[in-house]
Protein backbone atom coordinates (compact mmCIF):
# COMPACT_ATOMS: atom_id res chain seq x y z
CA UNK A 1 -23.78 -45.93 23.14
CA UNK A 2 -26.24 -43.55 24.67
CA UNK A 3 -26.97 -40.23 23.37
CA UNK A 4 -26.91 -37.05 25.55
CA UNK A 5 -29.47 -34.48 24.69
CA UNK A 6 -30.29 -30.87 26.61
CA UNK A 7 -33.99 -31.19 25.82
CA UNK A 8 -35.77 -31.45 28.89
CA UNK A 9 -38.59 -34.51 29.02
CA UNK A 10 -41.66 -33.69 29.29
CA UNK A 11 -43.66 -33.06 32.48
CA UNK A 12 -47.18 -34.32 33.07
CA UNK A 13 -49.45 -31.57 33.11
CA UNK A 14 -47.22 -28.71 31.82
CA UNK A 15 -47.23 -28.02 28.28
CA UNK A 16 -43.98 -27.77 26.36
CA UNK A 17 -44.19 -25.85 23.48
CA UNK A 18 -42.60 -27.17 19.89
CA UNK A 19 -38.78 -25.72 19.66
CA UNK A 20 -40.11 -25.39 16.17
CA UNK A 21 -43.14 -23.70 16.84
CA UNK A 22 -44.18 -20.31 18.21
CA UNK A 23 -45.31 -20.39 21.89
CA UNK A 24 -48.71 -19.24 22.43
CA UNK A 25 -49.51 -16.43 24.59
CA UNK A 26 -50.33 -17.18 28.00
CA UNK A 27 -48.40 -20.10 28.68
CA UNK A 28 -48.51 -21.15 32.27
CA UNK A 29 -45.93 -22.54 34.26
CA UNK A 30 -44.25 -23.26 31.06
CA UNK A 31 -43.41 -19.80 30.64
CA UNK A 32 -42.45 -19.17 34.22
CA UNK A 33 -39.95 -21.54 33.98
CA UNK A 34 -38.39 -20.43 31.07
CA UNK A 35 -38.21 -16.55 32.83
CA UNK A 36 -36.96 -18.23 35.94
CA UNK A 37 -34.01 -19.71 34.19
CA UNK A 38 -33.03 -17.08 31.70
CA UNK A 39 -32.25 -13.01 32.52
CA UNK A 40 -34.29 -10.69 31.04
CA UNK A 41 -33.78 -10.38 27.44
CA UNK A 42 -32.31 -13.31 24.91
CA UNK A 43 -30.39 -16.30 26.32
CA UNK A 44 -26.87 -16.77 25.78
CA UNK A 45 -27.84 -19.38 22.75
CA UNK A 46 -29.50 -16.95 20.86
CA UNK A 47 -26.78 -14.05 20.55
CA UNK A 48 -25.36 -14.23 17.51
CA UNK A 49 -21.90 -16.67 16.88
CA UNK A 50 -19.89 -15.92 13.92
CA UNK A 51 -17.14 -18.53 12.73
CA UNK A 52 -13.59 -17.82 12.49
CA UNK A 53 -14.10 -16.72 8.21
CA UNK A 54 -16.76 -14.17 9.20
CA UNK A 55 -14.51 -12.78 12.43
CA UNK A 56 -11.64 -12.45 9.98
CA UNK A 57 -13.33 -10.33 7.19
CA UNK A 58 -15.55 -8.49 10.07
CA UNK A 59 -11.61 -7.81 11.60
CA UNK A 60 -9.91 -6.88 8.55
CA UNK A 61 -7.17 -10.43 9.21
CA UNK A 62 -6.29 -13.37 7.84
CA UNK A 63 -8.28 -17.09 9.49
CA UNK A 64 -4.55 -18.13 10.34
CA UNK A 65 -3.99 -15.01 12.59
CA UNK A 66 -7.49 -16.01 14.61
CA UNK A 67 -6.12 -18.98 14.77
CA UNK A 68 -2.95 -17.85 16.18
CA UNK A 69 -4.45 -15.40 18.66
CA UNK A 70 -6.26 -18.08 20.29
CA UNK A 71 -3.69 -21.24 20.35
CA UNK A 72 -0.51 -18.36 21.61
CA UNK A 73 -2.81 -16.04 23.70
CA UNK A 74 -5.83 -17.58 24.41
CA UNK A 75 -8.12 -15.19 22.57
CA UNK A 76 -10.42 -17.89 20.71
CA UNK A 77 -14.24 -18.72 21.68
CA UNK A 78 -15.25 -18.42 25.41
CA UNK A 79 -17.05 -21.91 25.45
CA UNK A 80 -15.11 -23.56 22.37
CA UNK A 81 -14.75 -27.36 23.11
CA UNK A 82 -12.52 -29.50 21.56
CA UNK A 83 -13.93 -31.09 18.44
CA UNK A 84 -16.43 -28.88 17.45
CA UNK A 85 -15.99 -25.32 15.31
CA UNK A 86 -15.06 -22.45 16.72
CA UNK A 87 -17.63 -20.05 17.14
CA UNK A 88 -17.27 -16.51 18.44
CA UNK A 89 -19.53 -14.25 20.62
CA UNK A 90 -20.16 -10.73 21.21
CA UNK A 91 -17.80 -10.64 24.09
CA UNK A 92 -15.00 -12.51 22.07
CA UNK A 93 -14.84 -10.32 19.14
CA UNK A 94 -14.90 -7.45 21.73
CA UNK A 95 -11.74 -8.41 23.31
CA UNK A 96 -10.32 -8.81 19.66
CA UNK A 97 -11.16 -5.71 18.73
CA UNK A 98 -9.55 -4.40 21.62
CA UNK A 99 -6.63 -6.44 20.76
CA UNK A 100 -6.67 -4.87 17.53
CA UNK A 101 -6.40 -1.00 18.48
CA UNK A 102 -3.75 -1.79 20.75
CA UNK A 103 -1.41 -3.66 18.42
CA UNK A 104 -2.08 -1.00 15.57
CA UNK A 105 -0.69 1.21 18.54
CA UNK A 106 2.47 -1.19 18.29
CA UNK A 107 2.31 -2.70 21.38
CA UNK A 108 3.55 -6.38 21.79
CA UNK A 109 1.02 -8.98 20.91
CA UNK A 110 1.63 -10.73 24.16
CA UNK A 111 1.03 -7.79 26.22
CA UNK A 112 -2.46 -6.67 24.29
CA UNK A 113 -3.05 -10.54 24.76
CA UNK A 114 -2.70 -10.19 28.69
CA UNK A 115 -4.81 -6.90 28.81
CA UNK A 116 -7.85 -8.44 26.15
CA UNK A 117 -7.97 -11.15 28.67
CA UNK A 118 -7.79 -9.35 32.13
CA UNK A 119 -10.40 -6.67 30.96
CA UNK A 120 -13.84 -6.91 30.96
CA UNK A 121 -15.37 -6.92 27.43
CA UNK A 122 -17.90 -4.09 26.56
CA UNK A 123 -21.43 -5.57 26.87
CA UNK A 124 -23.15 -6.94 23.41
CA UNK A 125 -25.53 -3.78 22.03
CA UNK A 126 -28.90 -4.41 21.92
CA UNK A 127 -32.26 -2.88 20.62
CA UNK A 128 -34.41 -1.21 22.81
CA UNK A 129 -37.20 -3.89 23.09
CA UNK A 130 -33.69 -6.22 24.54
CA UNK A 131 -33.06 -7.76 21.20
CA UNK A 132 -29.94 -8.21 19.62
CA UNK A 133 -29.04 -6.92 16.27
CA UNK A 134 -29.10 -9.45 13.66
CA UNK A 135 -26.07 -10.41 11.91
CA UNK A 136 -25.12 -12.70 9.29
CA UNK A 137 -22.01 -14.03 7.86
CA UNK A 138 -22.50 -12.63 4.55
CA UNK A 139 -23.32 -9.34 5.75
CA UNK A 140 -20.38 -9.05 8.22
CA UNK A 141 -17.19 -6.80 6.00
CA UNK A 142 -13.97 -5.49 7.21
CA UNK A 143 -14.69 -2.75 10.12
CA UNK A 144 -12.57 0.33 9.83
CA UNK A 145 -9.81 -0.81 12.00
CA UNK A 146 -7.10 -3.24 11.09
CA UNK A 147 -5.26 -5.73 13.41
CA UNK A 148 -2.00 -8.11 10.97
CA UNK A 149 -0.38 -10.34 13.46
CA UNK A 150 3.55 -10.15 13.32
CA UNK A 151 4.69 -13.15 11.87
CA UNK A 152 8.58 -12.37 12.16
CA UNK A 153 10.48 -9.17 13.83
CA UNK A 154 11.00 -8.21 10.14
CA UNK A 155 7.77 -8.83 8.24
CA UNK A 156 4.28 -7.65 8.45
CA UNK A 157 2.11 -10.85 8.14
CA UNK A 158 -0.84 -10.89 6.44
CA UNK A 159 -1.69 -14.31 6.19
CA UNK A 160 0.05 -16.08 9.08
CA UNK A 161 3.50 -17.42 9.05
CA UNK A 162 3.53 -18.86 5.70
CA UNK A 163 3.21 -15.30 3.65
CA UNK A 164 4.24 -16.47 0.13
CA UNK A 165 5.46 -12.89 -0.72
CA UNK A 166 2.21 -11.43 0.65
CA UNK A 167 3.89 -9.28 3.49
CA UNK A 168 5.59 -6.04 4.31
CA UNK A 169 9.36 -6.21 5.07
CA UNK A 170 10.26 -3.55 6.93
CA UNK A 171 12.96 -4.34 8.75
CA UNK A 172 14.29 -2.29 12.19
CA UNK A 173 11.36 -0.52 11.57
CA UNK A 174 9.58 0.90 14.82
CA UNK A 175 6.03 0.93 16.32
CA UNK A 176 4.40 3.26 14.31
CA UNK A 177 5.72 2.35 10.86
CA UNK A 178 4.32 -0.86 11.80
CA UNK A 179 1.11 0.17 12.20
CA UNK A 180 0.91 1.97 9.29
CA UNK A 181 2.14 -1.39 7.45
CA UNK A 182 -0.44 -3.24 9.39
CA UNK A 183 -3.23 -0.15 8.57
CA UNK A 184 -2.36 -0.09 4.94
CA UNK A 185 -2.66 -3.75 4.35
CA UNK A 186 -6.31 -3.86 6.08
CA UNK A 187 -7.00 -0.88 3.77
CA UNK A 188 -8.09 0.74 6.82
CA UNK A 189 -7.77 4.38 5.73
CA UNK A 190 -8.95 5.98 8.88
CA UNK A 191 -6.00 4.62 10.62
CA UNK A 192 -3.83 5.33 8.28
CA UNK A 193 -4.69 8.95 8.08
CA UNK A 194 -4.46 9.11 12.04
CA UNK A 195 -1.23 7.44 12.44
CA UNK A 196 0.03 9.82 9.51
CA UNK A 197 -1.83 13.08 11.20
CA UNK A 198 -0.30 12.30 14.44
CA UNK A 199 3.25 11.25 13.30
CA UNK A 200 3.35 14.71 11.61
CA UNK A 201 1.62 16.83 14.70
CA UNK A 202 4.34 15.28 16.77
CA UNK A 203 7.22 14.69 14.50
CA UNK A 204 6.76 17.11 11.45
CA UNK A 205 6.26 16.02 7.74
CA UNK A 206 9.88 15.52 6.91
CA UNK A 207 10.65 12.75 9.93
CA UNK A 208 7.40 11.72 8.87
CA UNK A 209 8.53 10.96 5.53
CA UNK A 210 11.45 9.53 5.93
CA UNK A 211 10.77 7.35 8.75
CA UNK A 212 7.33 6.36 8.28
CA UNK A 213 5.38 6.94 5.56
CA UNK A 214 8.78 6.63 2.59
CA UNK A 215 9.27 2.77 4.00
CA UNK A 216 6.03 1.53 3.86
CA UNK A 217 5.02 3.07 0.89
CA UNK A 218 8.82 1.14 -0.40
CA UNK A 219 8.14 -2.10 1.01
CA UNK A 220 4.35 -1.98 -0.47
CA UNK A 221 5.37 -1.01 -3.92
CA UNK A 222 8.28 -4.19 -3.50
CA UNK A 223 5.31 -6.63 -2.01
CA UNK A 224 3.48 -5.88 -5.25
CA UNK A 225 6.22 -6.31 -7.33
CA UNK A 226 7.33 -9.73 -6.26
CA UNK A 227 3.81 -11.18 -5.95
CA UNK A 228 1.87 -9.17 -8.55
CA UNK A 229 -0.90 -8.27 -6.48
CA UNK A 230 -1.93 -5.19 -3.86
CA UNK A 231 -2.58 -2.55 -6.62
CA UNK A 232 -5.34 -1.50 -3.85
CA UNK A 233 -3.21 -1.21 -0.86
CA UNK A 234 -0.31 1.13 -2.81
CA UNK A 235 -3.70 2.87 -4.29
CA UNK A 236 -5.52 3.32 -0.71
CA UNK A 237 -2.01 4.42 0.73
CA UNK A 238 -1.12 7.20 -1.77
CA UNK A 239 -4.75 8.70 -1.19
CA UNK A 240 -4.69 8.48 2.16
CA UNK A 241 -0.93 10.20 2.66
CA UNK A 242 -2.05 12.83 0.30
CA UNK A 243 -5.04 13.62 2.43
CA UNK A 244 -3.17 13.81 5.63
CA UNK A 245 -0.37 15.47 4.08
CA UNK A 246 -3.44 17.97 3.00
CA UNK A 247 -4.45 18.70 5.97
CA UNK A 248 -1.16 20.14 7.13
CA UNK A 249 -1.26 22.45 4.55
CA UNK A 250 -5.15 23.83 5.64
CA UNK A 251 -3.73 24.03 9.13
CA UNK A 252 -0.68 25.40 8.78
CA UNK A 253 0.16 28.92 10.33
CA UNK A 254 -0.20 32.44 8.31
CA UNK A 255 3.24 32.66 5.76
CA UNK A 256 5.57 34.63 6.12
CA UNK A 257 7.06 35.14 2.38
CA UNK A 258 5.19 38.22 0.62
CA UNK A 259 5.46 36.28 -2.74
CA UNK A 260 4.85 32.36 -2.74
CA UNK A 261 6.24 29.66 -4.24
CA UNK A 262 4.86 27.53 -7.37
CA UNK A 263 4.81 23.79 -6.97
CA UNK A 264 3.85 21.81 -9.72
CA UNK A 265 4.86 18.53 -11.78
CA UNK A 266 5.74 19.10 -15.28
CA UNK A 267 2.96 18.35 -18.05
CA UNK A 268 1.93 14.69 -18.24
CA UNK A 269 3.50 13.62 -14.90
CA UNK A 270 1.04 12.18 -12.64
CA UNK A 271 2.95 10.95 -9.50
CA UNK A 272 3.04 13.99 -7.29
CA UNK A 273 2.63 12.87 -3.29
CA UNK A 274 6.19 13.68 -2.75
CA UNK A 275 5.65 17.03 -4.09
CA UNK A 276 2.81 16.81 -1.61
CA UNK A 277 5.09 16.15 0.81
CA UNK A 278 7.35 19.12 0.06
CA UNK A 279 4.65 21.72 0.02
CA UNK A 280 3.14 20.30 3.38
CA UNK A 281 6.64 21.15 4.95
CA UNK A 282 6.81 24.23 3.48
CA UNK A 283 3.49 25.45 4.93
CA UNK A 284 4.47 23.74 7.86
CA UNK A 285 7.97 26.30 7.77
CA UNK A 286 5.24 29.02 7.17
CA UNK A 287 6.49 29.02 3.95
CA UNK A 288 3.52 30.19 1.46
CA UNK A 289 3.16 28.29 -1.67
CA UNK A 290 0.77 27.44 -4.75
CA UNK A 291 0.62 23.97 -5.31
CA UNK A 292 -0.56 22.47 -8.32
CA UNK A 293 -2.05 19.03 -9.30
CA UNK A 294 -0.77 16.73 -12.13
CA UNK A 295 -3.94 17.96 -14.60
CA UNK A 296 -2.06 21.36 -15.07
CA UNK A 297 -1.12 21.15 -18.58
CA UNK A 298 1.63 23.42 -20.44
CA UNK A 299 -0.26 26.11 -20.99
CA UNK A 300 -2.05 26.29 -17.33
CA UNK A 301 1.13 26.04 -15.43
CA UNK A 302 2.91 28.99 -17.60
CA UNK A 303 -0.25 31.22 -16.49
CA UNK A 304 0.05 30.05 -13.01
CA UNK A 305 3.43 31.38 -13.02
CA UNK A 306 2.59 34.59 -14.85
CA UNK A 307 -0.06 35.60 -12.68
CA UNK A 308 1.62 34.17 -9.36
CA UNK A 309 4.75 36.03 -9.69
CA UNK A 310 6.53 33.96 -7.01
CA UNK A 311 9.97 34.16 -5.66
CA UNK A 312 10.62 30.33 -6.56
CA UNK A 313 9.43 27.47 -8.96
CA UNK A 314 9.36 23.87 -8.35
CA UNK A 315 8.76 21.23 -10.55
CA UNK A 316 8.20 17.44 -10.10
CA UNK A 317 9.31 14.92 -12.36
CA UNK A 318 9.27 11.36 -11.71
CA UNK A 319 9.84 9.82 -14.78
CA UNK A 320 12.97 10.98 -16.99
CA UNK A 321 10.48 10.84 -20.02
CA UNK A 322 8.84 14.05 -18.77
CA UNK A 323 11.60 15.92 -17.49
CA UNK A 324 12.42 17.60 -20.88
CA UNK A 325 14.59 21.13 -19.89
CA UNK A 326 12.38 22.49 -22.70
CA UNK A 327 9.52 22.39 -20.01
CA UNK A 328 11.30 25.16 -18.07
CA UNK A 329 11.79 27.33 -21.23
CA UNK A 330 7.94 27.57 -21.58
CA UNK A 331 7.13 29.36 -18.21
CA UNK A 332 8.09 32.73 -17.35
CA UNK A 333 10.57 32.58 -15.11
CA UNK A 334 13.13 34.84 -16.07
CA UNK A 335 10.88 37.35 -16.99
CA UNK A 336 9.20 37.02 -13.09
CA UNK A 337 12.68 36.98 -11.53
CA UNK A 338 12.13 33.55 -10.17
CA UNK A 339 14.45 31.18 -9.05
CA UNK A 340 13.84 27.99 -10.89
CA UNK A 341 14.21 24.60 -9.01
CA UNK A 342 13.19 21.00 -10.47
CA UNK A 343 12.95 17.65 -7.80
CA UNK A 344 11.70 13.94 -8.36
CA UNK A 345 14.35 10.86 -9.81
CA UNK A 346 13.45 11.81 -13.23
CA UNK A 347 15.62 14.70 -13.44
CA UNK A 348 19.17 14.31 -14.93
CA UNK A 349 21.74 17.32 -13.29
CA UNK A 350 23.85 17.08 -16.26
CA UNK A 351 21.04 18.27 -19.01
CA UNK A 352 19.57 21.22 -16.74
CA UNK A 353 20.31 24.94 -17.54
CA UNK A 354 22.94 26.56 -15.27
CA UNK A 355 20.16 28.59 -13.84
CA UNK A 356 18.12 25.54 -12.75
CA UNK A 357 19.04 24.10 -9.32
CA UNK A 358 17.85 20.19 -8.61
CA UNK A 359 16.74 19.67 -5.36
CA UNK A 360 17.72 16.55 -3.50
CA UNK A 361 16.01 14.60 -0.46
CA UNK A 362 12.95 16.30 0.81
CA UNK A 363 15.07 17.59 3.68
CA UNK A 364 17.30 19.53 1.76
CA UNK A 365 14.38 20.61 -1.08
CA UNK A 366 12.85 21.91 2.30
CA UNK A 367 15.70 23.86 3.51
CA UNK A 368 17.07 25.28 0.29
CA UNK A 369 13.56 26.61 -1.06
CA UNK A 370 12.66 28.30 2.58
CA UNK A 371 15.80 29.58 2.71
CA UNK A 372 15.66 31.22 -1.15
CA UNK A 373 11.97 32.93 -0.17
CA UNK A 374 12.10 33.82 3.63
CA UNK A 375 16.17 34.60 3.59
């Protein structure tokens, strides 16, 4: 059997330089030829082709969901042919990128599929002497946005259809809280903080909560539970609520009580985003508060209340082994005229002080503290 080569054979009187070698400067007709046959710039050979393991980790996905995109959609390697590895181009990892946004957006994946395709890709960058940026696989990492194929109407794939406990079950859940399942697990924090930031501009804090942020943060807290693994994502998720649910608070309007309200967990308690959560609504309600972190100890948190005097005190317990009713007996609030709430699972109704009133959902912890300071 023959064998089919591209290399041109020589021709008499024209010098070919060695592929190997670096052609010298002047060339004659050999250069000429090689201008007349390729635009200005580097050839389509020489920009740079990345397999389908460096497109995943540059995307933020798993090699099955490549796969996938490509053998459903059509979204694989513009000149792929069958046999060989896929290899993709500028102008293919364009399109998935594009593909990307949109699904993080929740749109179907077969209608992203039919725009990536019917759109032209941006052009590949280049240097301004026309060369391409060099890229290799070891130096291509996860970019900042995330794209996780569905792999069922109630589970967030990560790793194609065949998950082994590695998804997010969030069943009937919509668009958005899709996304941010799909953001979370690509530990792409700027999306998460966008999709969060937006929910809450559009929705407010408490829908936000409760339809968005509570079941992902529940169904990524079960996913590490049943396969002992994703200590990052619930990590990378709780930072990046807290620092959208932040940024309520710095933009919220001018308050309207004349003495605030003190919102803090009790000594030694450490989980606190729902008490985030709370005093973003709150400021949100134009409610004005002083919120606390969980490095308050005993001593800082009875001063805060001295010198605060506020009209109401809140504090967070999550686990029943700090939510002692002797915390409440070390901070002024009799004395300040305060009306004393607690919140968080760790409280038990039946051991609090008559005077001590435990808050329920963040709805109602919402409703009864701005109705105690603004009347």
């Amino acid at each position: 059997m023959c064998r089919v080569t591209t290399r041109p054979e020589p021709i008499a009187g024209v010098h070919t330089p060695d592929p190997l070698g670096d052609s010298p400067a002047g060339d004659g007709v050999g250069a000429s030829e090689t201008s007349a046959q390729e635009p200005e710039g580097i050839g389509l050979d020489d920009e740079p082709r990345l397999s389908v393991a460096a497109v995943a980790r540059r995307l933020g996905v798993a090699p099955a969901t490549l796969r996938t995109w490509d053998r459903r959609y059509g979204l694989g390697p513009s000149d792929h042919t069958s046999g060989r590895h896929r290899r993709y181009g500028p102008d293919d990892i364009a399109r998935l990128e594009q593909m990307q946004r949109a699904l993080l957006r929740g749109a179907s994946p077969m209608e992203v599929a039919r725009y990536a395709r019917t759109v032209a890709a941006p052009p590949p960058q280049r240097r301004p002497d026309g060369s391409s940026p060099e890229r290799t696989e070891a130096e291509d990492g996860p970019v900042l946005l995330s794209g996780v194929l569905d792999g069922a109407d109630d589970e967030l794939a990560l790793a194609g259809a065949n998950t082994g406990g590695r998804g997010l079950k969030l069943s009937g859940a919509g668009p958005r809280t899709r996304g941010l399942g799909r953001a979370a697990l690509a530990l792409d924090s700027w999306s998460v903080q966008q999709l969060l930031i937006e929910s809450m501009d559009g929705d407010g804090v408490v829908r936000t909560w409760q339809e968005m942020l509570q079941p992902v943060l529940r169904a990524v807290s079960e996913r590490r539970q049943r396969s002992g693994t994703g200590v990052e994502v619930l990590q990378l998720l709780h930072d990046c609520a807290s620092t959208a649910l932040r940024s309520v608070i710095a933009r919220a309007p001018k308050p309207e009580n004349p003495r605030p309200v003190v919102l803090a967990p009790v000594p030694g308690e450490n989980q606190e985003l729902e008490l985030v959560a709370l005093a973003a609504a709150l400021a949100a309600n134009r409610v004005g508060h002083r919120l606390f972190g969980a490095a308050l100890p005993r001593e800082g948190l009875a001063a805060a209340v001295k010198r605060s005097a506020p009209a109401a005190v809140v504090l967070w317990a999550d686990q029943p082994y700090y939510a002692a009713p002797r915390v409440l007996d070390d901070i002024p609030i009799t004395r300040q005229r305060a009306r004393a709430f607690v919140a968080g699972a760790g409280w038990s109704a039946e051991a609090l002080p008559g005077h001590v009133e435990l808050l329920g959902s963040l709805e109602t912890a919402v409703s009864r503290v701005s109705a105690t300071v603004l009347g």
